[in-house]
C-alpha atoms as a PDB file:
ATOM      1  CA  UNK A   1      -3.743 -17.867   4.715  1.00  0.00           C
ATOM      2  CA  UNK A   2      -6.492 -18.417   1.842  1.00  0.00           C
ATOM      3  CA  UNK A   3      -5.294 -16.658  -1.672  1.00  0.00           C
ATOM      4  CA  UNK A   4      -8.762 -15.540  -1.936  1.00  0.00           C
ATOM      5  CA  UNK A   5      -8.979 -13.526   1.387  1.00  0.00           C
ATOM      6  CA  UNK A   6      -4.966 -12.161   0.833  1.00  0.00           C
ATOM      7  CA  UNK A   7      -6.221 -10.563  -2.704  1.00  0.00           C
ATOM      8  CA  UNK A   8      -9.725  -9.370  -1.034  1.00  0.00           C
ATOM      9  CA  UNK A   9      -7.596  -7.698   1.312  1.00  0.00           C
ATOM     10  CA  UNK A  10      -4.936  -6.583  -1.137  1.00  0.00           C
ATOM     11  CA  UNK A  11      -7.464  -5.228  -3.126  1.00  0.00           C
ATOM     12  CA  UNK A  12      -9.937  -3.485  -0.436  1.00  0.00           C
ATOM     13  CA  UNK A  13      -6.447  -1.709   0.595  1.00  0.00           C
ATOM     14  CA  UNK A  14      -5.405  -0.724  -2.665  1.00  0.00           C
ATOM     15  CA  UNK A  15      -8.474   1.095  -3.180  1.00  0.00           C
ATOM     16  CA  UNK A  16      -8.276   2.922  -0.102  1.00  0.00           C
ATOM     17  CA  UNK A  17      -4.930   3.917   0.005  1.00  0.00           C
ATOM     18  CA  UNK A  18      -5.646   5.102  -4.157  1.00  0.00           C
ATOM     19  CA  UNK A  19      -8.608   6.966  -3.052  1.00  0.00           C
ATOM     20  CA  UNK A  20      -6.852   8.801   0.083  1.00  0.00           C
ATOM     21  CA  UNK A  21      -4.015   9.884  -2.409  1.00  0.00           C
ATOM     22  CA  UNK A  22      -6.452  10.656  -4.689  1.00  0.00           C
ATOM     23  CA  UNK A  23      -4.944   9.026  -7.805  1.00  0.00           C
ATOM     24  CA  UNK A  24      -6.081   8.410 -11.449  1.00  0.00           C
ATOM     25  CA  UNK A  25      -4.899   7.367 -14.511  1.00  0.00           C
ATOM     26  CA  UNK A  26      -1.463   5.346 -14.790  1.00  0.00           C
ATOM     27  CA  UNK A  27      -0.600   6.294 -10.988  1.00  0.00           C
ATOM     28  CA  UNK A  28      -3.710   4.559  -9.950  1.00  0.00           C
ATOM     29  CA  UNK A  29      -3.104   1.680 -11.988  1.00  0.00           C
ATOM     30  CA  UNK A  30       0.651   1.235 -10.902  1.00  0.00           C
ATOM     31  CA  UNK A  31      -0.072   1.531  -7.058  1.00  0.00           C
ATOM     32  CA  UNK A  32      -2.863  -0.874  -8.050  1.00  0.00           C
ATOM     33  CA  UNK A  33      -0.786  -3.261  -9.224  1.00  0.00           C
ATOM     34  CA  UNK A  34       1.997  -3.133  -6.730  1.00  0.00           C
ATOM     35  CA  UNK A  35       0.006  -3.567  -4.331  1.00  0.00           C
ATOM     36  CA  UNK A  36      -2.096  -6.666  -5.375  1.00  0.00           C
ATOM     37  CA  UNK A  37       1.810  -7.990  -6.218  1.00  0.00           C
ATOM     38  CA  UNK A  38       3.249  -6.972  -2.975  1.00  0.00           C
ATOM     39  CA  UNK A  39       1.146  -5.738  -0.395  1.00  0.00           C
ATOM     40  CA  UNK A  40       0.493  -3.286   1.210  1.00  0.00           C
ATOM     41  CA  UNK A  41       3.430  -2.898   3.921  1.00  0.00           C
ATOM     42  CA  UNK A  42       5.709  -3.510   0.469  1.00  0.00           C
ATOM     43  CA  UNK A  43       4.416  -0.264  -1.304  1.00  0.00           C
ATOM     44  CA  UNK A  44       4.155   1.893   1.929  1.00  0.00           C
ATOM     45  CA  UNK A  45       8.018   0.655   2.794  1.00  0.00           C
ATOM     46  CA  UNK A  46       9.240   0.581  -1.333  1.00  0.00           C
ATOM     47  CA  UNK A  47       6.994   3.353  -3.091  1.00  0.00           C
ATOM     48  CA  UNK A  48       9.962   4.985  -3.813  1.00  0.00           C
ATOM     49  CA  UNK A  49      10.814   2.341  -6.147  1.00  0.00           C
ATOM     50  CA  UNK A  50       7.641   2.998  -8.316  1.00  0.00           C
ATOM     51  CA  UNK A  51       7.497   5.791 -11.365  1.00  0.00           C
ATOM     52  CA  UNK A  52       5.335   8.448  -9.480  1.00  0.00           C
ATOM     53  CA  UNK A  53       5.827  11.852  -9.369  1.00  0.00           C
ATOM     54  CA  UNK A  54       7.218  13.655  -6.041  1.00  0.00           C
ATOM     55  CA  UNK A  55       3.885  15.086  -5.239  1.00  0.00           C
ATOM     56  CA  UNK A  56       2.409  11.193  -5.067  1.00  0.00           C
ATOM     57  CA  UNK A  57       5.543  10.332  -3.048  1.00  0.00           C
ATOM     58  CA  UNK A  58       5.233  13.259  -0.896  1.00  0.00           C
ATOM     59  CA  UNK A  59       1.335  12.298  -0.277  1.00  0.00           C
ATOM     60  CA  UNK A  60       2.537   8.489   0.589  1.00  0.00           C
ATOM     61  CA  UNK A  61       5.089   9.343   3.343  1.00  0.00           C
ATOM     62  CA  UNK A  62       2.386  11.598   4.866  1.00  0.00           C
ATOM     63  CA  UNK A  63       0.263   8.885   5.083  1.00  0.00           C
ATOM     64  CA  UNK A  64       2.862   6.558   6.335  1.00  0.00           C
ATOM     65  CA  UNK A  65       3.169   9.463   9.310  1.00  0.00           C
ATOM     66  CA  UNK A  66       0.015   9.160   9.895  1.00  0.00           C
ATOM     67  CA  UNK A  67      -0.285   5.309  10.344  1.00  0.00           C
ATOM     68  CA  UNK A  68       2.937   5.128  12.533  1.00  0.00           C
ATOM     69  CA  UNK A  69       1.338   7.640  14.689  1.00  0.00           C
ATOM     70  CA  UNK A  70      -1.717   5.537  15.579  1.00  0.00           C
ATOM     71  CA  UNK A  71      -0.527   1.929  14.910  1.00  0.00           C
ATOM     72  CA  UNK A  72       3.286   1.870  15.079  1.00  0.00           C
ATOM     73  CA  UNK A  73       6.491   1.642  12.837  1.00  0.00           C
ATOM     74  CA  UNK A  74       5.311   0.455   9.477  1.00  0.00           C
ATOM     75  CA  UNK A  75       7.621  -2.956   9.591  1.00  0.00           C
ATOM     76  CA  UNK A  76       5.853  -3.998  12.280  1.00  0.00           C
ATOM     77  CA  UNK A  77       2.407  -3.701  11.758  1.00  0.00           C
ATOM     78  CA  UNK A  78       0.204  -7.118   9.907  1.00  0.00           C
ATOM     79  CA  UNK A  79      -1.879  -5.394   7.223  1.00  0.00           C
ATOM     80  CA  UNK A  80      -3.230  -9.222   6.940  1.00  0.00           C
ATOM     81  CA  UNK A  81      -2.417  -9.419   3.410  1.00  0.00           C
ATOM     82  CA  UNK A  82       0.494 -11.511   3.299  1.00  0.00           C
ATOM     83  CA  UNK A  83       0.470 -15.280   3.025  1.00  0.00           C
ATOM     84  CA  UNK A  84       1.594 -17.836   5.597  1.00  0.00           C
ATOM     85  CA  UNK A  85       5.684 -17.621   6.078  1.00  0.00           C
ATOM     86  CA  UNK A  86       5.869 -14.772   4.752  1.00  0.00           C
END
């Protein structure tokens, strides 16, 4: 897959996902960066592993409910913003 469209999509997701949590300051810019390193199934299955409070980490796994609900288990979903053999 094209680095250009992975980090389009990296990024288009990061800002969604920062502005459904409704982050700012330093817990924006972490998911922000995590994200553009990762991807987006990485944070939603690894957030944990990130220095946010428990009220950010509370707001995360209810969004992860909500995606399984409609689109699956979260390991098996393509957010399309990985690159090829990966």
């Amino acid at each position: 897959m094209n680095q250009d469209r992975v980090e389009r999509i990296r990024e288009s997701g990061s800002d969604t996902i920062i502005w459904i949590l409704g982050l700012e300051g330093e817990s924006k810019e972490k998911v922000k960066d995590y994200i553009m390193e990762q991807g987006i199934k990485s944070f939603l299955l690894h957030h944990v592993s990130i220095e946010l409070g428990p009220e950010i980490h509370d707001k995360v796994n209810v969004l992860k409910r909500v995606i399984q609900t409609f689109d699956g288990d979260i390991e098996a979903i393509n957010f399309g913003d990985m690159y090829e053999g990966c």
